[in-house]
Every structure is written in structure tokens, then in C-alpha cells.
N, C-alpha and C. Protein backbone atom coordinates (compact mmCIF):
# COMPACT_ATOMS: atom_id res chain seq x y z
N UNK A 1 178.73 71.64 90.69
CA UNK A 1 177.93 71.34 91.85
C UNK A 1 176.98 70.19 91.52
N UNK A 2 176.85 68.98 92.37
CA UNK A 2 175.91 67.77 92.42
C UNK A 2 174.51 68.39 92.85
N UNK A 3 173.58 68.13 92.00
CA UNK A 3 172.25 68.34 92.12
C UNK A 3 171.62 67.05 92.60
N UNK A 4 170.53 67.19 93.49
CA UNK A 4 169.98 65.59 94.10
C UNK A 4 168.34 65.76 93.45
N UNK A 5 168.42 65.34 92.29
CA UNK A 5 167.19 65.20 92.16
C UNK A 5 166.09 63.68 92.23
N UNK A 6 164.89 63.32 92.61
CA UNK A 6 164.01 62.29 92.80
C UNK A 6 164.12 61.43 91.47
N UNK A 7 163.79 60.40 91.87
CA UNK A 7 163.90 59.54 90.73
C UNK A 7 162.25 58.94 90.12
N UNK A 8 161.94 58.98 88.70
CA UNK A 8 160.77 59.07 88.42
C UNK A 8 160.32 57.55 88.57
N UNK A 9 158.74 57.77 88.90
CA UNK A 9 158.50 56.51 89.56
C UNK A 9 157.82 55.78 87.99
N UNK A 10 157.25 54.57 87.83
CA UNK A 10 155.78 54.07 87.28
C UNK A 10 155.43 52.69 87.76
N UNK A 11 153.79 53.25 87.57
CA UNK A 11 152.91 52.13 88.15
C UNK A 11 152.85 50.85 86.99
N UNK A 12 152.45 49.51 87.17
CA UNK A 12 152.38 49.18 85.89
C UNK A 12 151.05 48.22 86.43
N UNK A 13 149.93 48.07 86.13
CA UNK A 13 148.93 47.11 86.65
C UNK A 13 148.82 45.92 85.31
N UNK A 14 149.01 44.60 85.69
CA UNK A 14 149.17 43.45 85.06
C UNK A 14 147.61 42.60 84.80
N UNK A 15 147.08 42.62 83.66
CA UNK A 15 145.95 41.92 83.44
C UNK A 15 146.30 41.14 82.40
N UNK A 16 146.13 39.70 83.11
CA UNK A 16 147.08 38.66 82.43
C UNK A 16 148.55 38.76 81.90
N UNK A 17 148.00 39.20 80.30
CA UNK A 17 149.26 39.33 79.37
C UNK A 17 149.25 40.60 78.60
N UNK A 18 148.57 41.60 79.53
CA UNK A 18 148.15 43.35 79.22
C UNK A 18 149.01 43.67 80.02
N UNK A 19 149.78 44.92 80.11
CA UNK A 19 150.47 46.10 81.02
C UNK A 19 149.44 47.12 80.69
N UNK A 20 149.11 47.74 81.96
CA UNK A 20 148.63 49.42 81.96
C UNK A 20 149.40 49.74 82.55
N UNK A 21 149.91 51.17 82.21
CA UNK A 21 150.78 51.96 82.89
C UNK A 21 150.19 53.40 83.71
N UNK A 22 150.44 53.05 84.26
CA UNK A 22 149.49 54.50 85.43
C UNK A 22 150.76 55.49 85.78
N UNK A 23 150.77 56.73 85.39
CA UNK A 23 151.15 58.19 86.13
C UNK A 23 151.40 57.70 87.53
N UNK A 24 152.37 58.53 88.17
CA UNK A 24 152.48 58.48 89.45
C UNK A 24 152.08 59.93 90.11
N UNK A 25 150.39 59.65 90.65
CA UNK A 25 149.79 60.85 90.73
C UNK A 25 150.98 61.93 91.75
N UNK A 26 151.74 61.61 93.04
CA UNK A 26 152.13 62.48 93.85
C UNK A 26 153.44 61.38 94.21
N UNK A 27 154.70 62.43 94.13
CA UNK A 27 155.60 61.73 94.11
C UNK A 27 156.28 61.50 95.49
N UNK A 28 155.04 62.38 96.85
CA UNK A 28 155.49 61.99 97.83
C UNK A 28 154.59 60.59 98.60
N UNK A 29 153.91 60.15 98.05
CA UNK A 29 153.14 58.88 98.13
C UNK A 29 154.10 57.95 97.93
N UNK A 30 153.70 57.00 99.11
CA UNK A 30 153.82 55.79 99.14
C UNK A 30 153.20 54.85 97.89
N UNK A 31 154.04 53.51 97.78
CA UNK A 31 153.28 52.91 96.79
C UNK A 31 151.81 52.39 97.03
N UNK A 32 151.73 52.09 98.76
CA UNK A 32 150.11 51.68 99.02
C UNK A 32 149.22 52.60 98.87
N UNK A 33 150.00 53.77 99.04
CA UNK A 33 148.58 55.37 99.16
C UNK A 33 148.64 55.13 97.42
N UNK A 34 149.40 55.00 96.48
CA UNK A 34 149.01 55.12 95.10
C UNK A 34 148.10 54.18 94.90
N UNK A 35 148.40 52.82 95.06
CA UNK A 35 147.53 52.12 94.61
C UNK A 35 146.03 52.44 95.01
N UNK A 36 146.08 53.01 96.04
CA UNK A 36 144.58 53.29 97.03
C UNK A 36 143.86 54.40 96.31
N UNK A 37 144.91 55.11 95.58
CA UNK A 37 144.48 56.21 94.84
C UNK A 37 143.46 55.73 93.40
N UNK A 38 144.20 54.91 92.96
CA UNK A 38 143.98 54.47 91.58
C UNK A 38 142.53 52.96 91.90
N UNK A 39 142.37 52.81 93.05
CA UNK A 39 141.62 51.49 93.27
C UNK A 39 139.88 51.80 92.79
N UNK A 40 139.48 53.20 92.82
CA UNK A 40 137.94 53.81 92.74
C UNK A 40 138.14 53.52 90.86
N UNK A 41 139.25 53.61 89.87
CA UNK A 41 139.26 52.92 88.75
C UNK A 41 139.42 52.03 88.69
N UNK A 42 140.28 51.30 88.93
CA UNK A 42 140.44 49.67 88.45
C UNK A 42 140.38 49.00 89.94
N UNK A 43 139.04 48.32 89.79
CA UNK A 43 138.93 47.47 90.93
C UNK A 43 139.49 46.26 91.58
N UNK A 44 140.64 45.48 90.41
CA UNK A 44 141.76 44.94 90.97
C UNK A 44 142.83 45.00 91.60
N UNK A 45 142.84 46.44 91.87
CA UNK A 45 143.88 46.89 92.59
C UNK A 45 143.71 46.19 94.73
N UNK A 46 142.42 46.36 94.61
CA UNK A 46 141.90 46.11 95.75
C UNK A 46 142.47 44.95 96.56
N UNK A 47 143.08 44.09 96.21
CA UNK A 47 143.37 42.45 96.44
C UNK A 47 144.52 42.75 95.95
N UNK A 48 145.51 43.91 95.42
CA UNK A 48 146.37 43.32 94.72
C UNK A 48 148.05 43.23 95.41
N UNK A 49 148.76 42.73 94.89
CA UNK A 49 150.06 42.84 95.46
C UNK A 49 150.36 44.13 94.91
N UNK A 50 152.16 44.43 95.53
CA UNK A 50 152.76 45.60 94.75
C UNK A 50 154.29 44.35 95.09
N UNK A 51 154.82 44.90 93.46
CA UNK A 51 156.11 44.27 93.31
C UNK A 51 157.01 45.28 93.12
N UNK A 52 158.54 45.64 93.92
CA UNK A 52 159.22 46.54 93.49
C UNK A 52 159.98 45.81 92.51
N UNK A 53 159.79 46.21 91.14
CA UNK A 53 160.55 45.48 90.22
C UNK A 53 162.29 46.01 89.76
N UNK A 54 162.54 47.55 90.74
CA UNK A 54 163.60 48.10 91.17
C UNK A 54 163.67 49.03 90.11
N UNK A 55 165.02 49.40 89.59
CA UNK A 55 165.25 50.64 88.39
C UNK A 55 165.13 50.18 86.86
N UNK A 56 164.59 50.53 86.46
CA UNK A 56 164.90 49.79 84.68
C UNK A 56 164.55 50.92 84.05
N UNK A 57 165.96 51.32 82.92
CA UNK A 57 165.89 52.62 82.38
C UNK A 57 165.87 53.90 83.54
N UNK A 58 166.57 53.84 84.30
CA UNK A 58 166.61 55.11 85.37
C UNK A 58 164.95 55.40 85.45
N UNK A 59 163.92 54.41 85.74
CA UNK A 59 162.59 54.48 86.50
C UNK A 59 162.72 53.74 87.46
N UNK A 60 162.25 54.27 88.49
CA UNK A 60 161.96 53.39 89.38
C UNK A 60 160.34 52.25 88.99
N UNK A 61 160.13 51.52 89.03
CA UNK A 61 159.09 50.23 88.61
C UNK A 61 158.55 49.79 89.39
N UNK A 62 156.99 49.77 89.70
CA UNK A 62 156.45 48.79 90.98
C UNK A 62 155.51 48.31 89.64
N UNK A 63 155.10 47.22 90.02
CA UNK A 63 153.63 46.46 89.37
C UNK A 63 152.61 46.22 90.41
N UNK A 64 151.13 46.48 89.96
CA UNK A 64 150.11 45.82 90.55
C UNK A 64 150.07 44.61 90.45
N UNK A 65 149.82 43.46 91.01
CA UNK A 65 149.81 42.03 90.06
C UNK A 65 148.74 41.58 91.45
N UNK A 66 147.64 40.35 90.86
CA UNK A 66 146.60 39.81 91.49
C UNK A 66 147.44 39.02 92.20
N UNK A 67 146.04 38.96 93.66
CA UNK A 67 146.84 38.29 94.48
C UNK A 67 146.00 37.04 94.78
N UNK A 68 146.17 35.77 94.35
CA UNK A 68 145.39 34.75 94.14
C UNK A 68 145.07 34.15 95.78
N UNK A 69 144.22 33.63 96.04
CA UNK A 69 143.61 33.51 96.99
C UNK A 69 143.74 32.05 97.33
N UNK A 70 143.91 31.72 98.46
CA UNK A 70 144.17 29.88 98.55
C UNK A 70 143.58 29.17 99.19
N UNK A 71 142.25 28.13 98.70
CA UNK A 71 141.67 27.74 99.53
C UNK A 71 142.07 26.73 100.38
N UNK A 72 141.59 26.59 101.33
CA UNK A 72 142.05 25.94 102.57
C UNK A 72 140.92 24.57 103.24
């Protein structure tokens, strides 16, 4: 019998040429409700993009990455 089980997520927040890797507090969250979760710690999250960087190693992968601002 085929079992359907979820596929495990991770966060990865990008400071410069640092990776942090963040838990995926609730695995029925969206990636914006996570980041929103995690934003009262790291205050770059606030501005930040989310990249689905897709499966690598049977994880699913999003990154935080800054979202540069363009003056006009």
C-alpha cells in the first residue's frame, strides 16, 4: 500500500555570504505566514523576498533573500 506522506520543508535566510537555517515552525503555513512568524527575530525578514529554490535532497527549499530597494 502507497503511503502519501508531506514533504519536509526549510527556511534558509541569506546574510550576504551566511545561510541561517530556520525550522519550519507549522507545516500547514504558508511560506509568507512563516516568514511573518520568524520576522519579531530577524528583522530582515520584513523587506524580504521568498525564493522557491524547489526540492534539493527530498527538502523542499525556500530562502529569505533582501529585497534591494530602487531609487527613482
Amino acid at each position: 500500500m502507497l503511503q502519501v506522506t508531506g514533504i519536509e520543508r526549510k527556511f534558509i535566510i541569506k546574510r550576504g555570504n551566511e545561510a541561517i537555517e530556520l525550522s519550519d515552525p507549522n507545516t500547514d503555513w504558508t511560506p509568507e505566514r512563516v516568514k511573518s512568524f520568524f520576522e519579531d527575530n530577524y528583522s530582515e525578514l520584513t523587506n524580504a523576498t521568498i525564493d522557491n529554490k524547489g526540492i534539493i535532497d527530498d527538502v523542499l527549499v525556500y530562502e529569505f533573500g533582501s529585497n534591494p530597494k530602487v531609487k527613482g
